[in-house]
N, C-alpha and C. Protein backbone atom coordinates (compact mmCIF):
# COMPACT_ATOMS: atom_id res chain seq x y z
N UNK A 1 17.22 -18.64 -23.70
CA UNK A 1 17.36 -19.19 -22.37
C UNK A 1 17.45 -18.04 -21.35
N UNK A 2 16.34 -18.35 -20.13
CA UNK A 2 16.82 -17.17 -19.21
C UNK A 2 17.53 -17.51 -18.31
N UNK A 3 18.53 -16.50 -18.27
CA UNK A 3 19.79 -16.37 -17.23
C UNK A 3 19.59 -15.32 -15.82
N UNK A 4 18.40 -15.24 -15.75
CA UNK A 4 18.04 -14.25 -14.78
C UNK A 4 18.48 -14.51 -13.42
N UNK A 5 18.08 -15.46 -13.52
CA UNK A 5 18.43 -15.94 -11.67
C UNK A 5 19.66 -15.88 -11.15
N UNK A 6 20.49 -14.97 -11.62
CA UNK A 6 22.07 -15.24 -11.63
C UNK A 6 21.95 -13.61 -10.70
N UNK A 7 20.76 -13.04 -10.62
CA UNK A 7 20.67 -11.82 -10.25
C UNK A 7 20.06 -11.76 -8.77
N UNK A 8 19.58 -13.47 -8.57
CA UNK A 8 18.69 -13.74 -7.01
C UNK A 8 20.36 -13.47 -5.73
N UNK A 9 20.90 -13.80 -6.17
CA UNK A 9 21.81 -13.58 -5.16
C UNK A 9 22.07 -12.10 -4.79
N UNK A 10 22.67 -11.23 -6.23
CA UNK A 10 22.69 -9.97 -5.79
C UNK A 10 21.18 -9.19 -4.68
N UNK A 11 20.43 -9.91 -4.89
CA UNK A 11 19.39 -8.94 -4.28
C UNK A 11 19.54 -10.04 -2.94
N UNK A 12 18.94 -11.37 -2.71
CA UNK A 12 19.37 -11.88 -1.37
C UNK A 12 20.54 -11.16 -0.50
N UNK A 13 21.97 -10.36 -1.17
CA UNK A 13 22.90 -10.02 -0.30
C UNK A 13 22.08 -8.61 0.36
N UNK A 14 21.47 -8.33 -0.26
CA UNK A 14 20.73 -6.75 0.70
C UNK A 14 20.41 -6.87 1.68
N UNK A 15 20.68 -5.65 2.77
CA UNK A 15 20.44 -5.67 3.92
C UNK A 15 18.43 -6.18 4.23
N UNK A 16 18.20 -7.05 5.12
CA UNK A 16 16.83 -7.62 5.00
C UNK A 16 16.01 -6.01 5.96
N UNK A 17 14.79 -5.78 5.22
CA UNK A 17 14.32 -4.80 6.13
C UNK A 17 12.63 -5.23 6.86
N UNK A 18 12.57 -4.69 7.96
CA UNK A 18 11.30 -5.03 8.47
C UNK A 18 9.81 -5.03 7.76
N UNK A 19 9.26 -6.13 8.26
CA UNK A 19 8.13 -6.59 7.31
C UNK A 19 6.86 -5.71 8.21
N UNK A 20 6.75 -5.48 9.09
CA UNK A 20 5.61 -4.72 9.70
C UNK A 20 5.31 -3.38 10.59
N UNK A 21 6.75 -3.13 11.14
CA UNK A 21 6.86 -1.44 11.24
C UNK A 21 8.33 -0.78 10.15
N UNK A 22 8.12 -0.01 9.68
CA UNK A 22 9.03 0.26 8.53
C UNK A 22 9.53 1.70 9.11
N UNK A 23 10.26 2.64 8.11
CA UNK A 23 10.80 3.81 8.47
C UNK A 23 10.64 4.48 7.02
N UNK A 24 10.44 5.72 6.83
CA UNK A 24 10.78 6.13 5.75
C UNK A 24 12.15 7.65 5.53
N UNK A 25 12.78 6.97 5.04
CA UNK A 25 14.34 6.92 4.78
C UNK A 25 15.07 8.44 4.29
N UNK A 26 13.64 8.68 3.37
CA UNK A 26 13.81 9.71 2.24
C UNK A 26 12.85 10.20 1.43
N UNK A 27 12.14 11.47 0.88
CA UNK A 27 11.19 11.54 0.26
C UNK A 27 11.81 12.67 -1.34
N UNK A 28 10.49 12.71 -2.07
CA UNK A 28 10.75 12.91 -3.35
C UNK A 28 10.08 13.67 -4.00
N UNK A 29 9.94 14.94 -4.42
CA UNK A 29 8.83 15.41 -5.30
C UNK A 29 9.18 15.46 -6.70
N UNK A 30 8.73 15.44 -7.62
CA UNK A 30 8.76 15.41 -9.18
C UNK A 30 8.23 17.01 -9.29
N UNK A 31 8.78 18.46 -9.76
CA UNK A 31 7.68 19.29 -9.87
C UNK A 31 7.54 18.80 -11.19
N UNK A 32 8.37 18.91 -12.17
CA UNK A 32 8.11 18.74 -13.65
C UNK A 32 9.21 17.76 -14.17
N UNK A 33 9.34 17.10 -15.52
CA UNK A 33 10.23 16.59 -16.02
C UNK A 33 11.08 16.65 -16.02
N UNK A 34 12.35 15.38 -15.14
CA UNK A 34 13.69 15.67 -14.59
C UNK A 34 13.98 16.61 -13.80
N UNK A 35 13.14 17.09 -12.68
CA UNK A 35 13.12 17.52 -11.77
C UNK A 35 13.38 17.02 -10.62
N UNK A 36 14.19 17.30 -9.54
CA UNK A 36 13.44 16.44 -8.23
C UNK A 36 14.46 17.34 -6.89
N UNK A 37 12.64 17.22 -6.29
CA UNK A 37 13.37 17.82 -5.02
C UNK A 37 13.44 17.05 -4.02
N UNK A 38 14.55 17.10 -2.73
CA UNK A 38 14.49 15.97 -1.91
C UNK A 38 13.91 17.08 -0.21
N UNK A 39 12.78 17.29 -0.24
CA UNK A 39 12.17 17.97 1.10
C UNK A 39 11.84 17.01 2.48
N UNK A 40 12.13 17.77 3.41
CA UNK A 40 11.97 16.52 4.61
C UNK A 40 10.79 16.32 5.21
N UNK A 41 9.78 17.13 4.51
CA UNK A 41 8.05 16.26 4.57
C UNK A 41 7.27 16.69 3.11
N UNK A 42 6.21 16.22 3.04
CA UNK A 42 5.62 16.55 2.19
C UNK A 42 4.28 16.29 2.36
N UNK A 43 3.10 16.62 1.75
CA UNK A 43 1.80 16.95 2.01
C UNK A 43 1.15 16.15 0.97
N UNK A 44 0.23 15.22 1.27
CA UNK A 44 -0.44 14.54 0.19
C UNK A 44 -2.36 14.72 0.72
N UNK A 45 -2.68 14.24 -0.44
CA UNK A 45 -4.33 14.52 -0.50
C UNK A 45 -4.94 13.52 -1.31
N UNK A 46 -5.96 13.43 -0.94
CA UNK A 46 -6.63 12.17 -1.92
C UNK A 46 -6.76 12.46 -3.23
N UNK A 47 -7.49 13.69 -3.35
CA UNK A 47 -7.33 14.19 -4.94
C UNK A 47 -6.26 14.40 -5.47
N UNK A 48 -5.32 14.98 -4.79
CA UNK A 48 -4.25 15.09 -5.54
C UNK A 48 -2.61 14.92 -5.50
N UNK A 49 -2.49 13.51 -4.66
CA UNK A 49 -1.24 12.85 -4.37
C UNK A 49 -0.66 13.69 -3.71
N UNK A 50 0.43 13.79 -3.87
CA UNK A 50 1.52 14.76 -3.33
C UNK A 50 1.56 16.05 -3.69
N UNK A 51 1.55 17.50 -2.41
CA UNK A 51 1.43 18.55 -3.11
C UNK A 51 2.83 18.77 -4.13
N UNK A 52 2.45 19.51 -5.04
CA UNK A 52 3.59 20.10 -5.62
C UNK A 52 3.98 18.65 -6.49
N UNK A 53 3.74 18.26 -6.75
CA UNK A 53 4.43 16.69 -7.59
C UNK A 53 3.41 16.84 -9.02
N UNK A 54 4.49 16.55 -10.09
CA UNK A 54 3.91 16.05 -11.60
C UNK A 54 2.51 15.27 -11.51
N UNK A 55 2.60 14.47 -10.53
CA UNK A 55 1.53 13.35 -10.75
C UNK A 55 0.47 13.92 -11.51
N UNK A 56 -0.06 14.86 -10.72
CA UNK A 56 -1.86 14.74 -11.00
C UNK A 56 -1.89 15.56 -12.63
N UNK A 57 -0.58 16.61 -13.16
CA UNK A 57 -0.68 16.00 -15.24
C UNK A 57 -0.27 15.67 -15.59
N UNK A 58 0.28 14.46 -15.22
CA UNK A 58 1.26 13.52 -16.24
C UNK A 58 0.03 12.42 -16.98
N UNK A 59 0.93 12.28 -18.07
CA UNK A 59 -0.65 11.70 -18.67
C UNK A 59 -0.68 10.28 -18.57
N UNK A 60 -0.02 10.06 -17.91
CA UNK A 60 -0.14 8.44 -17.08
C UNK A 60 -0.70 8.11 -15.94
N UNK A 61 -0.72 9.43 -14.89
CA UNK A 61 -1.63 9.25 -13.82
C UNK A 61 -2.96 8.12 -13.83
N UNK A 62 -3.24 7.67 -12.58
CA UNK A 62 -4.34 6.86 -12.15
C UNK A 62 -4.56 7.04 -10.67
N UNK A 63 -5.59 6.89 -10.32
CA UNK A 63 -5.85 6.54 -9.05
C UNK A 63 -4.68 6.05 -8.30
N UNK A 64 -4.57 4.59 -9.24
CA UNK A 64 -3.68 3.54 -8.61
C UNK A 64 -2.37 3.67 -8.70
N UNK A 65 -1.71 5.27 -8.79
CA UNK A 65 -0.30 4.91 -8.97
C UNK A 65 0.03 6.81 -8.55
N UNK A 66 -0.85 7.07 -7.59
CA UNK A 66 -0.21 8.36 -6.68
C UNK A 66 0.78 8.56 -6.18
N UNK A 67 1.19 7.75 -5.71
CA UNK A 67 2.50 7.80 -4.94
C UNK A 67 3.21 5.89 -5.40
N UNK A 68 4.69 6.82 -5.16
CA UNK A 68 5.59 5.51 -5.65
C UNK A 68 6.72 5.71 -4.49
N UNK A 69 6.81 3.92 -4.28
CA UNK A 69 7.80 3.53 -3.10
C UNK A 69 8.92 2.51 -3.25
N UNK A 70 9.98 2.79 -3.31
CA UNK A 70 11.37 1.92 -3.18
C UNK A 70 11.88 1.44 -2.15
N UNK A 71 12.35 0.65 -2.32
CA UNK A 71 13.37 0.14 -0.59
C UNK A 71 14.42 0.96 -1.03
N UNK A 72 14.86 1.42 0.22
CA UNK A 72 16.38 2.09 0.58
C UNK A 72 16.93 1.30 0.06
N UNK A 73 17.44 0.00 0.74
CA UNK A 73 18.97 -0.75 0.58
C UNK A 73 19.02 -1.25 -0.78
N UNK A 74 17.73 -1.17 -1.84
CA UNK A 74 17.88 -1.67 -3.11
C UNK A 74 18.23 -0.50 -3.82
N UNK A 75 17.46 0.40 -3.35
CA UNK A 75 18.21 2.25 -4.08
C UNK A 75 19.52 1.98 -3.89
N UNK A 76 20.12 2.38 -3.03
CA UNK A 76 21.42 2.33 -2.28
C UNK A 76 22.41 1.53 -3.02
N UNK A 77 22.19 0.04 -3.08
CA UNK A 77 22.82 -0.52 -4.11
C UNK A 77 22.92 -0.33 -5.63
N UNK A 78 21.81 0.20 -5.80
CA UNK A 78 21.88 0.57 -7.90
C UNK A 78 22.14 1.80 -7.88
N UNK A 79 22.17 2.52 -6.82
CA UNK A 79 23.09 3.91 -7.28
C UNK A 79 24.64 3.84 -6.71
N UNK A 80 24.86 2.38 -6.25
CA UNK A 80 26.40 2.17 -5.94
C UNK A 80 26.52 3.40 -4.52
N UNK A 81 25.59 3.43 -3.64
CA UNK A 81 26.06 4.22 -2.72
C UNK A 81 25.93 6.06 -2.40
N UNK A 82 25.79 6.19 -3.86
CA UNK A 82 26.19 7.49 -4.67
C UNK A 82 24.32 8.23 -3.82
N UNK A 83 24.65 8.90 -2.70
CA UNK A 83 23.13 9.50 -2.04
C UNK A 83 22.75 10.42 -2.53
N UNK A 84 23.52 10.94 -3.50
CA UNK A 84 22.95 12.26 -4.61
C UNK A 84 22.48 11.63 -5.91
N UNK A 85 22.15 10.60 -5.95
CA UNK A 85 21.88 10.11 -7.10
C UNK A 85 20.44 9.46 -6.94
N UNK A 86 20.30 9.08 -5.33
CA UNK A 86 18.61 8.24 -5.15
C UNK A 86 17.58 8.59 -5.88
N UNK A 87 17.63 10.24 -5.56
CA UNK A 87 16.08 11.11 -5.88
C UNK A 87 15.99 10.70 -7.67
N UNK A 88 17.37 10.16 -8.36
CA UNK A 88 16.58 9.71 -9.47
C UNK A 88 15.74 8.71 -10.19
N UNK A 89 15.68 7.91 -8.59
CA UNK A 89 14.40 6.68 -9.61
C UNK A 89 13.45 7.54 -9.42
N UNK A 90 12.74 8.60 -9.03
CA UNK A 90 11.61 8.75 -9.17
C UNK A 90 10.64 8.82 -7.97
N UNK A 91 11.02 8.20 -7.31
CA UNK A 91 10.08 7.62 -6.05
C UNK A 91 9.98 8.55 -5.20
N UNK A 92 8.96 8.52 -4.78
CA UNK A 92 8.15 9.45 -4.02
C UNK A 92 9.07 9.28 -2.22
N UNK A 93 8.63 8.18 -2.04
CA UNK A 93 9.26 7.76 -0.81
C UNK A 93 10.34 6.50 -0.77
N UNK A 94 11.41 6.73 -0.31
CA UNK A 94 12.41 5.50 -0.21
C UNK A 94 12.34 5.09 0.96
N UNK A 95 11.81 3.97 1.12
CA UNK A 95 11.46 3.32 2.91
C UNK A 95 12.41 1.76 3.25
N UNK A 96 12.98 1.68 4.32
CA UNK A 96 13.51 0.43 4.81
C UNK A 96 12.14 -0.45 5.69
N UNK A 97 11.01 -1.51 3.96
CA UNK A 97 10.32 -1.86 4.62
C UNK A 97 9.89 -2.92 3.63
N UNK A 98 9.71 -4.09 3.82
CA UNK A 98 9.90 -5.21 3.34
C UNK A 98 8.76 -4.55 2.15
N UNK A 99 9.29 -4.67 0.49
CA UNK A 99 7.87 -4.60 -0.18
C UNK A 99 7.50 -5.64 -0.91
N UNK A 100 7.81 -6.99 -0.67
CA UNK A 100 7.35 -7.95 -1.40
C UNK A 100 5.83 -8.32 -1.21
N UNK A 101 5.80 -9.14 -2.86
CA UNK A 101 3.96 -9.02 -2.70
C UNK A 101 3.80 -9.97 -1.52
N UNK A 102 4.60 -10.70 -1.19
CA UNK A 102 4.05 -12.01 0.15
C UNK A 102 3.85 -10.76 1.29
N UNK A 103 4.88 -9.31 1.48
CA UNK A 103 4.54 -9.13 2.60
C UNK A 103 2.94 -7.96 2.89
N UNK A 104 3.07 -7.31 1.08
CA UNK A 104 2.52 -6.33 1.24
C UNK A 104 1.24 -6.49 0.27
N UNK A 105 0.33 -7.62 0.17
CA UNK A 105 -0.38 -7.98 -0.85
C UNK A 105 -1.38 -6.64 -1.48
N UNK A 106 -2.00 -6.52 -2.44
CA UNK A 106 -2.71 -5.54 -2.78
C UNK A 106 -3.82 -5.34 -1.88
N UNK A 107 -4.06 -4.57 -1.16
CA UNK A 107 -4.73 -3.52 -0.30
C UNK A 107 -4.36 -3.54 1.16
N UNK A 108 -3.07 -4.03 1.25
CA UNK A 108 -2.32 -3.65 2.29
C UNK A 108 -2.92 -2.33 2.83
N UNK A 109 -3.04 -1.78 4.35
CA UNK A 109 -3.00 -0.14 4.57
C UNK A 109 -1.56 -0.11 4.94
N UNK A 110 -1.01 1.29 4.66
CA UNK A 110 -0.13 2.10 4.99
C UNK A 110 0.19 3.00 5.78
N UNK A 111 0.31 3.27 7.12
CA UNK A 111 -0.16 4.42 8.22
C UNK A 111 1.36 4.90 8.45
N UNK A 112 1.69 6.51 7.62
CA UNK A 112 2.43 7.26 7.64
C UNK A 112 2.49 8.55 7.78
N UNK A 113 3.03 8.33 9.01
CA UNK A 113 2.58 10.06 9.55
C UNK A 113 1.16 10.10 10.29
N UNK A 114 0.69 11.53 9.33
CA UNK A 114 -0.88 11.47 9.05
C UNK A 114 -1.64 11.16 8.06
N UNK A 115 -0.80 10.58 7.18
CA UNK A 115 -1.46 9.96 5.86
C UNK A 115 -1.47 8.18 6.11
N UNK A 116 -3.02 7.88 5.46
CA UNK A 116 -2.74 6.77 5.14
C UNK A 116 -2.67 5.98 3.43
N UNK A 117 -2.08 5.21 3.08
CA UNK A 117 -1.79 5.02 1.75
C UNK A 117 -2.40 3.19 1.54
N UNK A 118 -2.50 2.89 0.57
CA UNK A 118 -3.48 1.64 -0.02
C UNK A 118 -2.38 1.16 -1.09
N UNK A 119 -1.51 0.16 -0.82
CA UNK A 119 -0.82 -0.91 -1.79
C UNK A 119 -1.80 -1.07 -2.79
N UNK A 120 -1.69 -0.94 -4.11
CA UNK A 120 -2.32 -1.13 -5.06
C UNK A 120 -1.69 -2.62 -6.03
N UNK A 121 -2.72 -2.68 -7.36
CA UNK A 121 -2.10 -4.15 -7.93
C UNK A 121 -1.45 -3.31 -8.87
N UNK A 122 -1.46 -2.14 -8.94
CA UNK A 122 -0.87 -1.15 -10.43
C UNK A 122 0.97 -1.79 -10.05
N UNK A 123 1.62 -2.13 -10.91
CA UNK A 123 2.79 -2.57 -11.06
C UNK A 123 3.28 -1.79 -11.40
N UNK A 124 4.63 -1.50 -10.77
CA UNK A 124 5.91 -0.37 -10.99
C UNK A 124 6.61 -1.13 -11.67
N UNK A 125 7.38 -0.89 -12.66
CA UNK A 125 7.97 -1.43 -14.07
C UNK A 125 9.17 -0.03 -14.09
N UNK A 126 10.64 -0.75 -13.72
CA UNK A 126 11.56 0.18 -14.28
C UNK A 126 10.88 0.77 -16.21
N UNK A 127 11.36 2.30 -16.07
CA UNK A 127 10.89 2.96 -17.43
C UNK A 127 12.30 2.95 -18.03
N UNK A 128 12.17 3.97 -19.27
CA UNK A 128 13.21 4.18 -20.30
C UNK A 128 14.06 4.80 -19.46
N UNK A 129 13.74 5.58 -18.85
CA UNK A 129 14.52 6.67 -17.80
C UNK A 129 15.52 6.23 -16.62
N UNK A 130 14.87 4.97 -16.56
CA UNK A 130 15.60 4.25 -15.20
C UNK A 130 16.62 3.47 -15.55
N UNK A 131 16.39 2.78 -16.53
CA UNK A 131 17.29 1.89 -17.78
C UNK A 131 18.30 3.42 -18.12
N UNK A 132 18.38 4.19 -18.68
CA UNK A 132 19.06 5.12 -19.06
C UNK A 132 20.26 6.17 -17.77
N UNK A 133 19.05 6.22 -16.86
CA UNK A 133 19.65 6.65 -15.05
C UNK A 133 21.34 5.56 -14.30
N UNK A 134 20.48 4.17 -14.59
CA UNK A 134 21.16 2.88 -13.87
C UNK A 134 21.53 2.02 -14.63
N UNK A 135 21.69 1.86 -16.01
CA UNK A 135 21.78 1.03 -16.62
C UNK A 135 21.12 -0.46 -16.71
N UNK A 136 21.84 -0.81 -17.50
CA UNK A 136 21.06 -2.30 -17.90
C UNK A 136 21.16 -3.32 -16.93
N UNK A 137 22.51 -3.36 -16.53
CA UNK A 137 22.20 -4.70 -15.34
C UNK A 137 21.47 -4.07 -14.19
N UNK A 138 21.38 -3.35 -13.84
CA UNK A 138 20.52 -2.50 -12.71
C UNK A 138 19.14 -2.94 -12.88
N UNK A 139 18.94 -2.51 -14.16
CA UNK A 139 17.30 -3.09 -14.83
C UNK A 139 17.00 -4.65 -14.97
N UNK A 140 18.14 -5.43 -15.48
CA UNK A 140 17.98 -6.43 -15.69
C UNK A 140 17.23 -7.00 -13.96
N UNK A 141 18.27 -6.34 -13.14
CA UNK A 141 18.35 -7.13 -11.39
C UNK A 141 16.69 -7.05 -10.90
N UNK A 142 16.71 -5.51 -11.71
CA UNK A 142 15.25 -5.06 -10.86
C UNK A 142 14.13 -5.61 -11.35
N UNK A 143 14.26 -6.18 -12.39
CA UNK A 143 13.36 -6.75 -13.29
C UNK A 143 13.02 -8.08 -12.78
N UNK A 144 13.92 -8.79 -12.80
CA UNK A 144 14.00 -10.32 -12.15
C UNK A 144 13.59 -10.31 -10.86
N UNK A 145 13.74 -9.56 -9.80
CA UNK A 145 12.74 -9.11 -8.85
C UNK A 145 11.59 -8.84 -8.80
N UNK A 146 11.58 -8.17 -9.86
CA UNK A 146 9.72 -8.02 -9.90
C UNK A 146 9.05 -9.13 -10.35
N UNK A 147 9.54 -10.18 -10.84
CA UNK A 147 9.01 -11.73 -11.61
C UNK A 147 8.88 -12.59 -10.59
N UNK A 148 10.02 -12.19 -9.33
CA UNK A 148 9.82 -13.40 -8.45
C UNK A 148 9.20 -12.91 -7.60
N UNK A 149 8.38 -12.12 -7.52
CA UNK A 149 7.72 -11.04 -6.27
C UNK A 149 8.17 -10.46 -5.39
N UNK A 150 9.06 -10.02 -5.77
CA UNK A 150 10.11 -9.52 -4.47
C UNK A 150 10.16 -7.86 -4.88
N UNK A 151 9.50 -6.98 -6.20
CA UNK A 151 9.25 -6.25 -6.48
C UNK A 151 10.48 -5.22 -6.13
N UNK A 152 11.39 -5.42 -7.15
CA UNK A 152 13.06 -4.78 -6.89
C UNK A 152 12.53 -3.44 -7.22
N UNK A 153 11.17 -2.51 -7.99
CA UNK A 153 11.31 -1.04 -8.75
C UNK A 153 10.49 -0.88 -7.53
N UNK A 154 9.88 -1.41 -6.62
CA UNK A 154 8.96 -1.34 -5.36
C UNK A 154 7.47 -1.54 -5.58
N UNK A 155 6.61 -0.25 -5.16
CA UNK A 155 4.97 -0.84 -5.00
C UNK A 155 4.74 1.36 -5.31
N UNK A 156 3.53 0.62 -5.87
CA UNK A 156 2.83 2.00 -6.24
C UNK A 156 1.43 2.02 -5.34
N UNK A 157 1.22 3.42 -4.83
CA UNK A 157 -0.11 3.20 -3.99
C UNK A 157 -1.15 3.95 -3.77
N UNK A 158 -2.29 4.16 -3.73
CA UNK A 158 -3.17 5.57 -3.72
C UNK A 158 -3.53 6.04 -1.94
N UNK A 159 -3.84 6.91 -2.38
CA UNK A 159 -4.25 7.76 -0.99
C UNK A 159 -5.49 7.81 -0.60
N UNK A 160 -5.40 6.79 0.69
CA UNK A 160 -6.69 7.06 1.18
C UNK A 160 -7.33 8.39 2.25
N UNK A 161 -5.64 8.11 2.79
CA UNK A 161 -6.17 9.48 3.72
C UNK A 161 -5.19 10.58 3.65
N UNK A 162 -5.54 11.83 3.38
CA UNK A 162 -4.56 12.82 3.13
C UNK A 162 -3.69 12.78 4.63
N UNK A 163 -2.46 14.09 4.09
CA UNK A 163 -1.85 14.16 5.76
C UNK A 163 -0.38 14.53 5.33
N UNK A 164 0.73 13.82 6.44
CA UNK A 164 2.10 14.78 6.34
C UNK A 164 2.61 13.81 6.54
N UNK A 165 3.70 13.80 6.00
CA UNK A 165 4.95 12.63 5.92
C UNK A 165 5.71 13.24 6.06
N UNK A 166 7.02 13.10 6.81
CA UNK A 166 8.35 13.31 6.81
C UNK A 166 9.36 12.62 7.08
N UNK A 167 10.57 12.66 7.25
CA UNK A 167 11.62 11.60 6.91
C UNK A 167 11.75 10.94 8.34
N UNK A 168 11.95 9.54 8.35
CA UNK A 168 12.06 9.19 10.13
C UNK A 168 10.82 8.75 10.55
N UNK A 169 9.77 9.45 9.70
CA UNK A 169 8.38 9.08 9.92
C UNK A 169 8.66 7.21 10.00
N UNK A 170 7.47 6.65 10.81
CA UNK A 170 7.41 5.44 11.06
C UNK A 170 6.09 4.80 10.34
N UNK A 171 6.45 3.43 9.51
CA UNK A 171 5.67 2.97 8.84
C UNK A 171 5.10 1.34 8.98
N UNK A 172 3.41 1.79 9.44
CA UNK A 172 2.52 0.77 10.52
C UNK A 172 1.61 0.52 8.87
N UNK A 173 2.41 -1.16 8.98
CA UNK A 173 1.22 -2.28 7.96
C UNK A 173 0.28 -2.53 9.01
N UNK A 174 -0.95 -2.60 7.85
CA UNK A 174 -1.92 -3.03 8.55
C UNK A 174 -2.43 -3.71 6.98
N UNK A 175 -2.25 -5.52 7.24
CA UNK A 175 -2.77 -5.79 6.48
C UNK A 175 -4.79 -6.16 6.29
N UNK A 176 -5.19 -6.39 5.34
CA UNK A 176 -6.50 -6.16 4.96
C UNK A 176 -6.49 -7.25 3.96
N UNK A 177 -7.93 -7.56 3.91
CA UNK A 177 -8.79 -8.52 2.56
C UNK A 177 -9.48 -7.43 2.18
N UNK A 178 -9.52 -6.35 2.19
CA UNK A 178 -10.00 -4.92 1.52
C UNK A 178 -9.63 -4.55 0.24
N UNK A 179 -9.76 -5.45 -1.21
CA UNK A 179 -8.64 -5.38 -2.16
C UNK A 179 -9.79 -4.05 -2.75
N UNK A 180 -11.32 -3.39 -2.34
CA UNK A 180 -12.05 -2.95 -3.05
C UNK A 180 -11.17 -1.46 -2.43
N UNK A 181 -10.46 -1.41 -1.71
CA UNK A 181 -10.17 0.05 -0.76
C UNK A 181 -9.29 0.61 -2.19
N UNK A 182 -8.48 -0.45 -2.96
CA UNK A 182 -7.44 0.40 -4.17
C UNK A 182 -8.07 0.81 -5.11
């Protein structure tokens, strides 16, 4: 029997964040395994995501999963507050900006900074690492989010247009029927 929904409330209590101009909160580089630096811009490229970031040899890379994005107030809550602890989900960028699939369907554009970025259908799935980082009810919460589309681990996205991001930077949806742009 699933007991999941016992977890819709914890995420309903989160602060609600804007569905069409956003902010980004916080950024993230991976250089290598269990690494992470927290810099207040960073440089991305079409070929090759984010400078300085694992992505482009990790042997999971794709197109569709260059850059990775969390909501703040759901970070915030599974690290209990703890702001030295964010940079460990992983995420590239932590933004206060609605990422559910109703708001941000696959080929959403992204206009940040001078980069622009492409919502992809590639699904972010808490890993072993995140389960191990936040534990189990953390995973369980984030999980049950991602079932009801409300995508609690966030949205993964490729780069369409290189450029500069930094923190404070302001983040302009522009939605699209462009699902061929991911």
């Amino acid at each position: 029997m699933d007991f999941s929904w016992r977890f819709d409330r914890w995420f309903k209590s989160l602060p609600e964040s804007p569905t069409d101009v956003g902010k980004v909160c916080g950024l993230v580089i991976r250089p290598r395994e269990g690494e992470r630096e927290t810099p207040n811009s960073i440089e991305l490229s079409v070929e090759g995501g984010i400078a300085g970031d694992r992505w482009i040899s990790d042997k999971h890379s794709r197109p569709t999963n260059q850059i990775s994005m969390i909501n703040v107030h759901l970070l915030r809550a599974v690290v209990d507050g703890q702001a030295e602890r964010m940079p460990l989900s992983g995420d590239n960028l932590q933004v206060d900006l609605n990422l559910t699939e109703e708001n941000l369907p696959p080929g959403t554009l992204l206009n940040i900074g001078s980069a622009v970025l492409v919502v992809t259908d590639d699904p972010h799935r808490p890993c072993k690492q995140f389960i191990e980082r936040f534990g189990l009810t953390n995973t369980k919460r984030v999980s049950r989010a991602d079932r009801i589309g409300r995508r609690g681990r966030g949205v993964l996205c490729r780069v369409l247009q290189g450029g500069l991001i930094t923190t404070e930077d302001v983040i302009f949806v522009k939605r699209t029927n462009a699902v061929a742009l991911m």
